[in-house]
N, C-alpha and C. Protein backbone atom coordinates (compact mmCIF):
# COMPACT_ATOMS: atom_id res chain seq x y z
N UNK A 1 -114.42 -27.01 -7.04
CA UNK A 1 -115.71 -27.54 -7.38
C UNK A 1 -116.81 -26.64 -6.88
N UNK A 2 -118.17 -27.08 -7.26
CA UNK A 2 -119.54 -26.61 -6.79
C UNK A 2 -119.66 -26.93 -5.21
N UNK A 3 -120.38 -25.81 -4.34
CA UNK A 3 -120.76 -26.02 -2.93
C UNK A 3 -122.46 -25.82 -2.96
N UNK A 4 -123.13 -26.66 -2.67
CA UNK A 4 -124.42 -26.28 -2.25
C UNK A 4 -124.31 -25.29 -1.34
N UNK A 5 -125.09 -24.06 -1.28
CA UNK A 5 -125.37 -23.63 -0.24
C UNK A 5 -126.90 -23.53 0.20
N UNK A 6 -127.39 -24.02 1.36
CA UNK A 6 -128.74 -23.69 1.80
C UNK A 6 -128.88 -22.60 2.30
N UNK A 7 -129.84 -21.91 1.69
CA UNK A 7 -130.58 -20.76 1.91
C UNK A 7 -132.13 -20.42 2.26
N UNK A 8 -132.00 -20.12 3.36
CA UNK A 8 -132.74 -20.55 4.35
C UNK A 8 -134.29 -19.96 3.66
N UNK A 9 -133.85 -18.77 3.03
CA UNK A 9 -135.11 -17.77 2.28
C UNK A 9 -135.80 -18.91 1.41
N UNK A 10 -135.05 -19.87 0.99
CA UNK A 10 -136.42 -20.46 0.21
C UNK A 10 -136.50 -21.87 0.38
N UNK A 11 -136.32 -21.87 1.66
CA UNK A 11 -137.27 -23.02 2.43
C UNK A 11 -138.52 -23.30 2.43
N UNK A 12 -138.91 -24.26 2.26
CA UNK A 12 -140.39 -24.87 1.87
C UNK A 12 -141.00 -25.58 2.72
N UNK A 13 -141.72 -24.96 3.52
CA UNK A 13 -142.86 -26.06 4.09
C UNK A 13 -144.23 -25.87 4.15
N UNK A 14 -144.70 -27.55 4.39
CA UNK A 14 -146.11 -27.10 4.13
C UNK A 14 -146.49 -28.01 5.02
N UNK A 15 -148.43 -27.61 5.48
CA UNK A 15 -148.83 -28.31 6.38
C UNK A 15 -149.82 -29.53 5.53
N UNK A 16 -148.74 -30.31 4.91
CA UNK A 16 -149.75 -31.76 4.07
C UNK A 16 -148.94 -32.95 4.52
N UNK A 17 -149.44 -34.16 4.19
CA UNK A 17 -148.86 -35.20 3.80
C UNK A 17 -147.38 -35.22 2.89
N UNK A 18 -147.78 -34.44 1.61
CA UNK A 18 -147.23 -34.48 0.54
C UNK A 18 -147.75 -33.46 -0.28
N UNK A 19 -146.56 -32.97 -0.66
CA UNK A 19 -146.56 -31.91 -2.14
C UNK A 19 -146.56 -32.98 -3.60
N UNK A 20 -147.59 -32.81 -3.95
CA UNK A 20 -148.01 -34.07 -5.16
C UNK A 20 -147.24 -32.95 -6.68
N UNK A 21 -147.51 -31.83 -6.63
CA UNK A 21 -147.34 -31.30 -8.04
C UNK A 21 -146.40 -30.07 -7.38
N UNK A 22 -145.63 -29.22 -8.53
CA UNK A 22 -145.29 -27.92 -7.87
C UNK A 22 -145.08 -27.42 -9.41
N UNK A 23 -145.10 -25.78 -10.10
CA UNK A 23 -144.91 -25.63 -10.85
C UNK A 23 -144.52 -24.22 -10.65
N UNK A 24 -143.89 -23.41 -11.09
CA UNK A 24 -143.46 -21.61 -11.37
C UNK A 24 -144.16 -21.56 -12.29
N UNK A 25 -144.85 -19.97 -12.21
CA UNK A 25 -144.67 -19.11 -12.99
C UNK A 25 -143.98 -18.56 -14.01
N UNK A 26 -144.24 -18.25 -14.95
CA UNK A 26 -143.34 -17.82 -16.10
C UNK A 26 -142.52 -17.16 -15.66
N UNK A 27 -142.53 -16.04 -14.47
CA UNK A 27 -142.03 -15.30 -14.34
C UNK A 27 -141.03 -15.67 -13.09
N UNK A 28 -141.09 -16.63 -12.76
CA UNK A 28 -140.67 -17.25 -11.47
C UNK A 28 -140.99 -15.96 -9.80
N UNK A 29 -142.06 -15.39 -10.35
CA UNK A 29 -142.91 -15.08 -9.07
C UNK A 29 -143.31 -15.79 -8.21
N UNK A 30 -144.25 -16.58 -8.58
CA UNK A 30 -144.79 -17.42 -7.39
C UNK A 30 -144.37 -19.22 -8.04
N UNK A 31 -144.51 -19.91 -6.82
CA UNK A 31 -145.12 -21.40 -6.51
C UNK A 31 -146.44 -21.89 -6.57
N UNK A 32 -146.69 -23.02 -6.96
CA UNK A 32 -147.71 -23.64 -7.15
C UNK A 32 -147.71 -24.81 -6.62
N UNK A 33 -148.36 -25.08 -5.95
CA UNK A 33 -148.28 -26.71 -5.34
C UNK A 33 -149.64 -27.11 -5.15
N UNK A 34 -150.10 -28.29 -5.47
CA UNK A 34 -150.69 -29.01 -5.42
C UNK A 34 -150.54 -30.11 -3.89
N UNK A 35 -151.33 -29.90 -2.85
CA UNK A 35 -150.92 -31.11 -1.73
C UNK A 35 -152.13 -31.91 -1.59
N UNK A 36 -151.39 -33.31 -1.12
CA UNK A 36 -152.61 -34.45 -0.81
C UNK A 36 -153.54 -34.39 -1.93
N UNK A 37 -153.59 -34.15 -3.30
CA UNK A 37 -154.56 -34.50 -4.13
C UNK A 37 -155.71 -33.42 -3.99
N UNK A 38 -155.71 -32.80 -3.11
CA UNK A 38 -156.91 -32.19 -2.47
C UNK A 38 -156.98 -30.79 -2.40
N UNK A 39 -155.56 -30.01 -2.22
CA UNK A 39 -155.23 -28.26 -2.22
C UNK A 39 -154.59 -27.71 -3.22
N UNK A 40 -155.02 -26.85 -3.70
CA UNK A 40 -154.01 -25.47 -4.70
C UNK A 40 -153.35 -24.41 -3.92
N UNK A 41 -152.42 -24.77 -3.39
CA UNK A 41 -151.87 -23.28 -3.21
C UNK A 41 -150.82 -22.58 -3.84
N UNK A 42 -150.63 -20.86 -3.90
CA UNK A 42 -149.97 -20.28 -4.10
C UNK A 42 -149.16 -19.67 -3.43
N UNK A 43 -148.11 -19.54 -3.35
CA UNK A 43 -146.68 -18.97 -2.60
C UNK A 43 -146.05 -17.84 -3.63
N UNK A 44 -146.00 -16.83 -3.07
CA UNK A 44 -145.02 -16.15 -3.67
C UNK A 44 -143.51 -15.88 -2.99
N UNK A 45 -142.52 -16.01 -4.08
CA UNK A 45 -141.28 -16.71 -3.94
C UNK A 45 -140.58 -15.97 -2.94
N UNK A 46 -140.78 -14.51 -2.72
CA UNK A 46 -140.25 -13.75 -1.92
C UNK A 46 -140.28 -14.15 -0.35
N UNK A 47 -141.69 -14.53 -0.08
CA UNK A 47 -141.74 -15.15 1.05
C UNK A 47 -142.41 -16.25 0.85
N UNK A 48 -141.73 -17.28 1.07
CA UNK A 48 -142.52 -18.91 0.56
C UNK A 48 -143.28 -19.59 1.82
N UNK A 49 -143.23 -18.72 2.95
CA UNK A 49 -144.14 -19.56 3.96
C UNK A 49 -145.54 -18.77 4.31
N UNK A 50 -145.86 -17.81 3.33
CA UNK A 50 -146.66 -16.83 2.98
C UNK A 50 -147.48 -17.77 2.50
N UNK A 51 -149.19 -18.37 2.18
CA UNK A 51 -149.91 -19.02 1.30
C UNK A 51 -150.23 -17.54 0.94
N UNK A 52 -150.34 -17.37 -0.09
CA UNK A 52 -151.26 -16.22 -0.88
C UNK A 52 -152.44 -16.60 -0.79
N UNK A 53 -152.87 -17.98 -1.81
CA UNK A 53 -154.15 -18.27 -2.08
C UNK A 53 -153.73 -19.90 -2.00
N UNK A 54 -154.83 -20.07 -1.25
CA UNK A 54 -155.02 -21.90 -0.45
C UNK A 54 -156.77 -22.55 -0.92
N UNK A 55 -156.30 -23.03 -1.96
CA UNK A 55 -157.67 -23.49 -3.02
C UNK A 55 -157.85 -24.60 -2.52
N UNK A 56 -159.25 -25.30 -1.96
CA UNK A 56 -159.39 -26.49 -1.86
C UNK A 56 -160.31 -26.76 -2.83
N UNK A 57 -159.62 -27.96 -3.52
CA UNK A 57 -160.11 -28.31 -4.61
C UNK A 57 -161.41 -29.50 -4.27
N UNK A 58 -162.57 -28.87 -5.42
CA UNK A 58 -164.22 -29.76 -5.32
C UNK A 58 -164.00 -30.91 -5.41
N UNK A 59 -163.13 -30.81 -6.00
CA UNK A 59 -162.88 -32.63 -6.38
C UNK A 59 -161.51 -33.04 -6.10
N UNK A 60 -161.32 -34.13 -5.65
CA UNK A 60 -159.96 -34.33 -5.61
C UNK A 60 -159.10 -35.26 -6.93
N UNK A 61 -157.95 -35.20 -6.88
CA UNK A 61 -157.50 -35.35 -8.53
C UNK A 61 -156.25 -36.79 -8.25
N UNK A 62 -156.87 -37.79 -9.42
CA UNK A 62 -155.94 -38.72 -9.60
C UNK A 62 -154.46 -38.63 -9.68
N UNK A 63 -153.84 -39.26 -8.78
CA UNK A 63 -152.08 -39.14 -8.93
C UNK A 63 -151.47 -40.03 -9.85
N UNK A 64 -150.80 -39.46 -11.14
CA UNK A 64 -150.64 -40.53 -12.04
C UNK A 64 -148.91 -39.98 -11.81
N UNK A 65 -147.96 -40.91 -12.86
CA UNK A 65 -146.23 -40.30 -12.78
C UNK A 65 -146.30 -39.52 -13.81
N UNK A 66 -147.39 -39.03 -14.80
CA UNK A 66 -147.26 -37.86 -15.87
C UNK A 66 -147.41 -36.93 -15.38
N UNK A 67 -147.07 -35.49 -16.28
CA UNK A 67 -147.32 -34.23 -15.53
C UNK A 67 -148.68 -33.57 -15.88
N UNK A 68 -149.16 -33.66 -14.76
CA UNK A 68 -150.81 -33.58 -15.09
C UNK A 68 -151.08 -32.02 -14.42
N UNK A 69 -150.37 -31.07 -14.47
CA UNK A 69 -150.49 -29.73 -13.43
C UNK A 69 -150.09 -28.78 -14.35
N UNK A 70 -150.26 -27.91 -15.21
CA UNK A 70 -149.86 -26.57 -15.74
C UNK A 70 -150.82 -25.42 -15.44
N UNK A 71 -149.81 -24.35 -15.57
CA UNK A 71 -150.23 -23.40 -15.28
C UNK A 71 -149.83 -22.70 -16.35
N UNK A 72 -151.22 -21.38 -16.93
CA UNK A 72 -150.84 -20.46 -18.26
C UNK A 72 -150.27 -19.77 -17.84
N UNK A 73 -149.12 -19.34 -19.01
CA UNK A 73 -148.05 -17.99 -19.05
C UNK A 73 -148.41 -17.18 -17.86
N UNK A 74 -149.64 -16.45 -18.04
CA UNK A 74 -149.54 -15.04 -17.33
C UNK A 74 -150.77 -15.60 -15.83
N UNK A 75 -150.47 -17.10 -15.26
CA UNK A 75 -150.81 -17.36 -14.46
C UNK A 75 -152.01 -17.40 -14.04
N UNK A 76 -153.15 -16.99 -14.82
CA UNK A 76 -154.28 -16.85 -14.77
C UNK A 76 -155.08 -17.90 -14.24
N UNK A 77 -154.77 -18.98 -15.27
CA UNK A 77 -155.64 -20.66 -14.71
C UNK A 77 -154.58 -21.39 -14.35
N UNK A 78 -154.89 -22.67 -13.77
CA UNK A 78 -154.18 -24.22 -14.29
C UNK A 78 -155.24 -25.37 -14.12
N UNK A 79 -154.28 -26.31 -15.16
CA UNK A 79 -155.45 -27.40 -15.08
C UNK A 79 -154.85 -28.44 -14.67
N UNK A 80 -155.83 -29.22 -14.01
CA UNK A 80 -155.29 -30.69 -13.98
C UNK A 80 -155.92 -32.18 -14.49
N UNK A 81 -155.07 -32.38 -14.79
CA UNK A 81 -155.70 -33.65 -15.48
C UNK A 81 -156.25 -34.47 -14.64
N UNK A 82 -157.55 -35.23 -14.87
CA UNK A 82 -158.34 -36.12 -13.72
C UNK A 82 -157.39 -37.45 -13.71
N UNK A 83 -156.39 -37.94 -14.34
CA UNK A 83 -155.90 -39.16 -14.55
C UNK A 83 -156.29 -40.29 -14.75
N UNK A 84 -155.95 -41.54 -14.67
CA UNK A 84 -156.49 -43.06 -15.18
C UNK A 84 -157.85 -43.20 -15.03
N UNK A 85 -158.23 -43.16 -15.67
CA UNK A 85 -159.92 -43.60 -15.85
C UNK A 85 -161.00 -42.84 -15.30
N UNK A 86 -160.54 -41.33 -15.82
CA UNK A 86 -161.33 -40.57 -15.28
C UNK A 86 -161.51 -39.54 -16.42
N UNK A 87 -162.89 -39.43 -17.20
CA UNK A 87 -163.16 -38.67 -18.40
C UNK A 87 -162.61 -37.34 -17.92
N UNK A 88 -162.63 -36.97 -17.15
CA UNK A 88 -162.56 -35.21 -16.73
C UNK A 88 -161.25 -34.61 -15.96
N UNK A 89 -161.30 -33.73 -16.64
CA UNK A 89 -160.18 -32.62 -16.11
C UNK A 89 -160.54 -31.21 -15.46
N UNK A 90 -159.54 -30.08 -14.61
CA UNK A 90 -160.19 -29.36 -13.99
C UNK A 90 -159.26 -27.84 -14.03
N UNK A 91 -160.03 -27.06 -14.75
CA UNK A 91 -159.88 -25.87 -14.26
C UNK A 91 -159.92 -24.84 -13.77
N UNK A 92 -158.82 -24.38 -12.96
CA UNK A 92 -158.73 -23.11 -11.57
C UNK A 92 -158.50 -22.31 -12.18
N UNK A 93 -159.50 -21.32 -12.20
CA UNK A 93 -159.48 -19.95 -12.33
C UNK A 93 -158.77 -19.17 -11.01
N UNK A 94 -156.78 -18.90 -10.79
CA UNK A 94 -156.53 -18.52 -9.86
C UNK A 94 -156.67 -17.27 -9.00
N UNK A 95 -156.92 -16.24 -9.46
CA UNK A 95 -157.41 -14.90 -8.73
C UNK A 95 -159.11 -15.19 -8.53
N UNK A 96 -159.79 -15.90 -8.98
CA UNK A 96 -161.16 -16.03 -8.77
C UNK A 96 -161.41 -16.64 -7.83
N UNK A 97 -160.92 -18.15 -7.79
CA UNK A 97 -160.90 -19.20 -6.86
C UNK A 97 -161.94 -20.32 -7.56
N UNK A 98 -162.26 -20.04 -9.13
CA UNK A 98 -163.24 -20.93 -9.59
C UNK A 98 -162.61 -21.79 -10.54
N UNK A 99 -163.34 -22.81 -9.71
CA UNK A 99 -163.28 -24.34 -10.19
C UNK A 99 -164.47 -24.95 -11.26
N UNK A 100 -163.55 -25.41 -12.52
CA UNK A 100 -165.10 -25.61 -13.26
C UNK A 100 -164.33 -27.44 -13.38
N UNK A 101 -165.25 -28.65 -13.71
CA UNK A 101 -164.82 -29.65 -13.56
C UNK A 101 -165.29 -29.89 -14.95
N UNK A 102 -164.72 -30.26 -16.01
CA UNK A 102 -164.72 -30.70 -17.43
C UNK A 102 -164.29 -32.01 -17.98
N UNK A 103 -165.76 -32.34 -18.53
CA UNK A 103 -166.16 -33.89 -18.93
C UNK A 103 -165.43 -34.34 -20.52
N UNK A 104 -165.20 -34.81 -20.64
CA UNK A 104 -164.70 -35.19 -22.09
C UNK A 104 -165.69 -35.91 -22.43
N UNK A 105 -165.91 -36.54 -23.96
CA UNK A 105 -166.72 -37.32 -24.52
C UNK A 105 -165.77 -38.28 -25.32
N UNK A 106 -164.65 -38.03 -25.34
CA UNK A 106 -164.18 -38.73 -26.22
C UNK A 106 -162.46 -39.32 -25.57
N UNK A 107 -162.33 -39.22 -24.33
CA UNK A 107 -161.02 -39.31 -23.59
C UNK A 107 -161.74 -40.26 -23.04
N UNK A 108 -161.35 -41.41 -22.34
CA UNK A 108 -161.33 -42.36 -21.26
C UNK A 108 -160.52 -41.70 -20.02
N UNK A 109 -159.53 -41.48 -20.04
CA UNK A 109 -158.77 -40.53 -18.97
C UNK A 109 -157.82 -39.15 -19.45
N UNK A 110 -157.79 -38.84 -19.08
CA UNK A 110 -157.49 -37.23 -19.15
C UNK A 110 -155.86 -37.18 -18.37
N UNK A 111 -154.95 -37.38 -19.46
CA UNK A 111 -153.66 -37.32 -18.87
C UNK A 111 -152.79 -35.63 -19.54
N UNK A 112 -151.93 -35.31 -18.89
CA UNK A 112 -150.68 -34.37 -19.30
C UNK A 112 -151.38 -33.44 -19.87
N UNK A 113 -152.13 -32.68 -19.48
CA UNK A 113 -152.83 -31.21 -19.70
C UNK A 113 -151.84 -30.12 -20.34
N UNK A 114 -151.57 -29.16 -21.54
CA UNK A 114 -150.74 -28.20 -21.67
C UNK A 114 -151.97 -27.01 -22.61
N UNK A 115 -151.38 -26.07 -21.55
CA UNK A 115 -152.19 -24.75 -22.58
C UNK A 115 -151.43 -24.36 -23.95
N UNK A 116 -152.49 -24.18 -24.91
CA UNK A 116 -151.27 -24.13 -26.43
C UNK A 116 -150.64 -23.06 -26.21
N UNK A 117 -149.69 -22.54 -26.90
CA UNK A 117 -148.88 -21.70 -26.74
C UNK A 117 -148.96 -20.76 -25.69
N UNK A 118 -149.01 -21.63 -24.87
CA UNK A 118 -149.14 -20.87 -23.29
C UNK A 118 -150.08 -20.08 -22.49
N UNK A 119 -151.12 -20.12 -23.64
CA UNK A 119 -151.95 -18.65 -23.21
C UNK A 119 -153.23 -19.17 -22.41
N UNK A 120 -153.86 -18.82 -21.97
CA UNK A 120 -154.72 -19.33 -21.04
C UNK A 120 -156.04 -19.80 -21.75
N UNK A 121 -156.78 -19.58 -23.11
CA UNK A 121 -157.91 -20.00 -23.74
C UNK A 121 -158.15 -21.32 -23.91
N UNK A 122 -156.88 -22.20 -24.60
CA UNK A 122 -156.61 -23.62 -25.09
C UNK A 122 -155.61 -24.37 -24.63
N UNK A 123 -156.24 -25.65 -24.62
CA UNK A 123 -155.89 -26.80 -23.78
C UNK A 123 -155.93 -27.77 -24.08
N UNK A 124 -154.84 -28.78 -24.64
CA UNK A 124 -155.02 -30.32 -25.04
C UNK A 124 -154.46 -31.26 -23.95
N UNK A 125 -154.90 -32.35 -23.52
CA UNK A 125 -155.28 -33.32 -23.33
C UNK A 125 -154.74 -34.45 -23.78
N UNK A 126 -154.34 -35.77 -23.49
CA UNK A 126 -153.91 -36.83 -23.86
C UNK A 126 -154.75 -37.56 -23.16
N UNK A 127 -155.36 -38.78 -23.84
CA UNK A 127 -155.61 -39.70 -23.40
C UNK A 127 -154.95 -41.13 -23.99
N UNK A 128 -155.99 -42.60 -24.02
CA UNK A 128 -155.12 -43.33 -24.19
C UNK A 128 -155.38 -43.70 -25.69
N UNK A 129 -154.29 -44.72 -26.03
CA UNK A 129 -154.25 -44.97 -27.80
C UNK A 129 -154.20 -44.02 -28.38
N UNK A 130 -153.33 -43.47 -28.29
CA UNK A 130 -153.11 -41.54 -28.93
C UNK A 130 -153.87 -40.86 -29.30
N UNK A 131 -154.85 -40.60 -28.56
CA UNK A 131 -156.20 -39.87 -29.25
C UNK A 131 -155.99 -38.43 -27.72
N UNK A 132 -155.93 -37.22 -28.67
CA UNK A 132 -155.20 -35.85 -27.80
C UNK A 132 -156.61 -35.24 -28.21
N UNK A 133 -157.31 -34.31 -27.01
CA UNK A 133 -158.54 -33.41 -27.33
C UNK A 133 -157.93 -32.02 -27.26
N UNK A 134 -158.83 -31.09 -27.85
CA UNK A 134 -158.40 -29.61 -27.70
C UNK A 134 -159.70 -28.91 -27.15
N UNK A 135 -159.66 -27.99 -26.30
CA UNK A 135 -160.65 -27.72 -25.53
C UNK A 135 -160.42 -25.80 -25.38
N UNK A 136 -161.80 -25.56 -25.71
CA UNK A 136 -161.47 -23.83 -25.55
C UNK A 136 -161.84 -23.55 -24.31
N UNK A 137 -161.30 -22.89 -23.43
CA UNK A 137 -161.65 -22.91 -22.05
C UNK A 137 -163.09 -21.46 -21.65
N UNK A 138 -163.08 -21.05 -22.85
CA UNK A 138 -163.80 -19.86 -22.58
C UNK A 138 -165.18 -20.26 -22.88
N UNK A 139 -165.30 -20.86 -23.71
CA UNK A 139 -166.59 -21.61 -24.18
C UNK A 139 -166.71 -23.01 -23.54
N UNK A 140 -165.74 -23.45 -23.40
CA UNK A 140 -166.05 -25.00 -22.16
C UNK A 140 -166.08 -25.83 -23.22
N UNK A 141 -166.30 -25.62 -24.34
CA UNK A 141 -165.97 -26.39 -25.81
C UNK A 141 -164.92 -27.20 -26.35
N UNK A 142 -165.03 -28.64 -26.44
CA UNK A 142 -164.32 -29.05 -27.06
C UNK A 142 -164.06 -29.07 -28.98
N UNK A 143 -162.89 -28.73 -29.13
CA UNK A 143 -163.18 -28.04 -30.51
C UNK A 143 -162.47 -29.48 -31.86
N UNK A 144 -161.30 -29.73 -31.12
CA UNK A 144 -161.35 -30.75 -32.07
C UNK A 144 -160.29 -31.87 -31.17
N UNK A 145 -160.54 -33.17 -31.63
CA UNK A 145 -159.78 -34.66 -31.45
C UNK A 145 -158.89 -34.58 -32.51
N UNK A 146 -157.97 -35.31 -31.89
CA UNK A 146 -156.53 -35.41 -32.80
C UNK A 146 -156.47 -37.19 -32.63
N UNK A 147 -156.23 -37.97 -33.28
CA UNK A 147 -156.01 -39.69 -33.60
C UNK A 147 -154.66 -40.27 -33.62
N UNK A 148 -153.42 -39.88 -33.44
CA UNK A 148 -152.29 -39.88 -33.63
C UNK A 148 -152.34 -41.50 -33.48
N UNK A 149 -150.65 -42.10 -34.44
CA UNK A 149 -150.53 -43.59 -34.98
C UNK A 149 -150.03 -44.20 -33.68
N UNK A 150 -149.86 -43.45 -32.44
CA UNK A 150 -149.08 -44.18 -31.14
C UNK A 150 -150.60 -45.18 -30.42
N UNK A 151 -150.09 -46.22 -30.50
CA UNK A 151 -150.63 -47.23 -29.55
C UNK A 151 -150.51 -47.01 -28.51
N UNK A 152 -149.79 -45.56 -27.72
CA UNK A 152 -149.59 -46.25 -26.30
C UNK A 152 -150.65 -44.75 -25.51
């Protein structure tokens, strides 16, 4: 049969409460974690008790059980979704350290954030009664609402 083995090299700790989100890189370079609602940090995998970059986030972000944390392909941003009853979502510009906080007009809450085909410009959104926004991140523009037949 299979043996776990622990290996000590990619041991994880951190100084929070709780690791709320965690995500890789495309490239499985670095870690991403999200702690206490409140920090972004980055780890790179080689040495994981290394913070690269330790973002404290302007705002702190609703904990919902959807996945409200992506990060684009070539790692550039991630966003997070503001969750239950919160028009706005937020994106980290990660080598910058800038945080822009983005209002919807047409979301009640801002769930499961994904960049379209991975790339860092575009970004949809779910909210509730199936109504999904698309958002250009370069212009801060929301470009179009989607109505889908799901009630939920």
């Amino acid at each position: 049969g299979y043996h776990f083995i622990h290996d000590a090299q990619y041991t994880l700790t951190v100084d929070a409460a709780r690791i709320n989100y965690c995500e890789f890189d495309r490239t499985f370079e670095h870690v991403l974690l999200v702690l206490d609602y409140s920090v972004l940090q980055r780890r790179c995998m080689k040495s994981l008790q290394k913070v690269e970059k330790n973002i404290i986030l302007k705002h702190e972000i609703g904990g919902t059980n959807l996945r409200d944390f992506r990060i684009s392909d070539d790692g550039a941003r991630c966003v997070l979704g503001g969750g239950g009853g919160k028009k706005c979502f937020h994106v980290i510009d990660i080598e910058n350290e800038e945080q822009i906080k983005v209002e919807s007009q047409y979301l009640k809450s801002c769930y499961a954030p994904c960049f379209i085909n991975g790339e860092n410009q575009y970004v949809a959104l779910c909210g509730v009664n199936g109504r999904i926004e698309i958002w250009d991140l370069n212009t801060k523009a929301s470009i179009k609402t989607i109505q889908s037949d799901s009630k939920n």
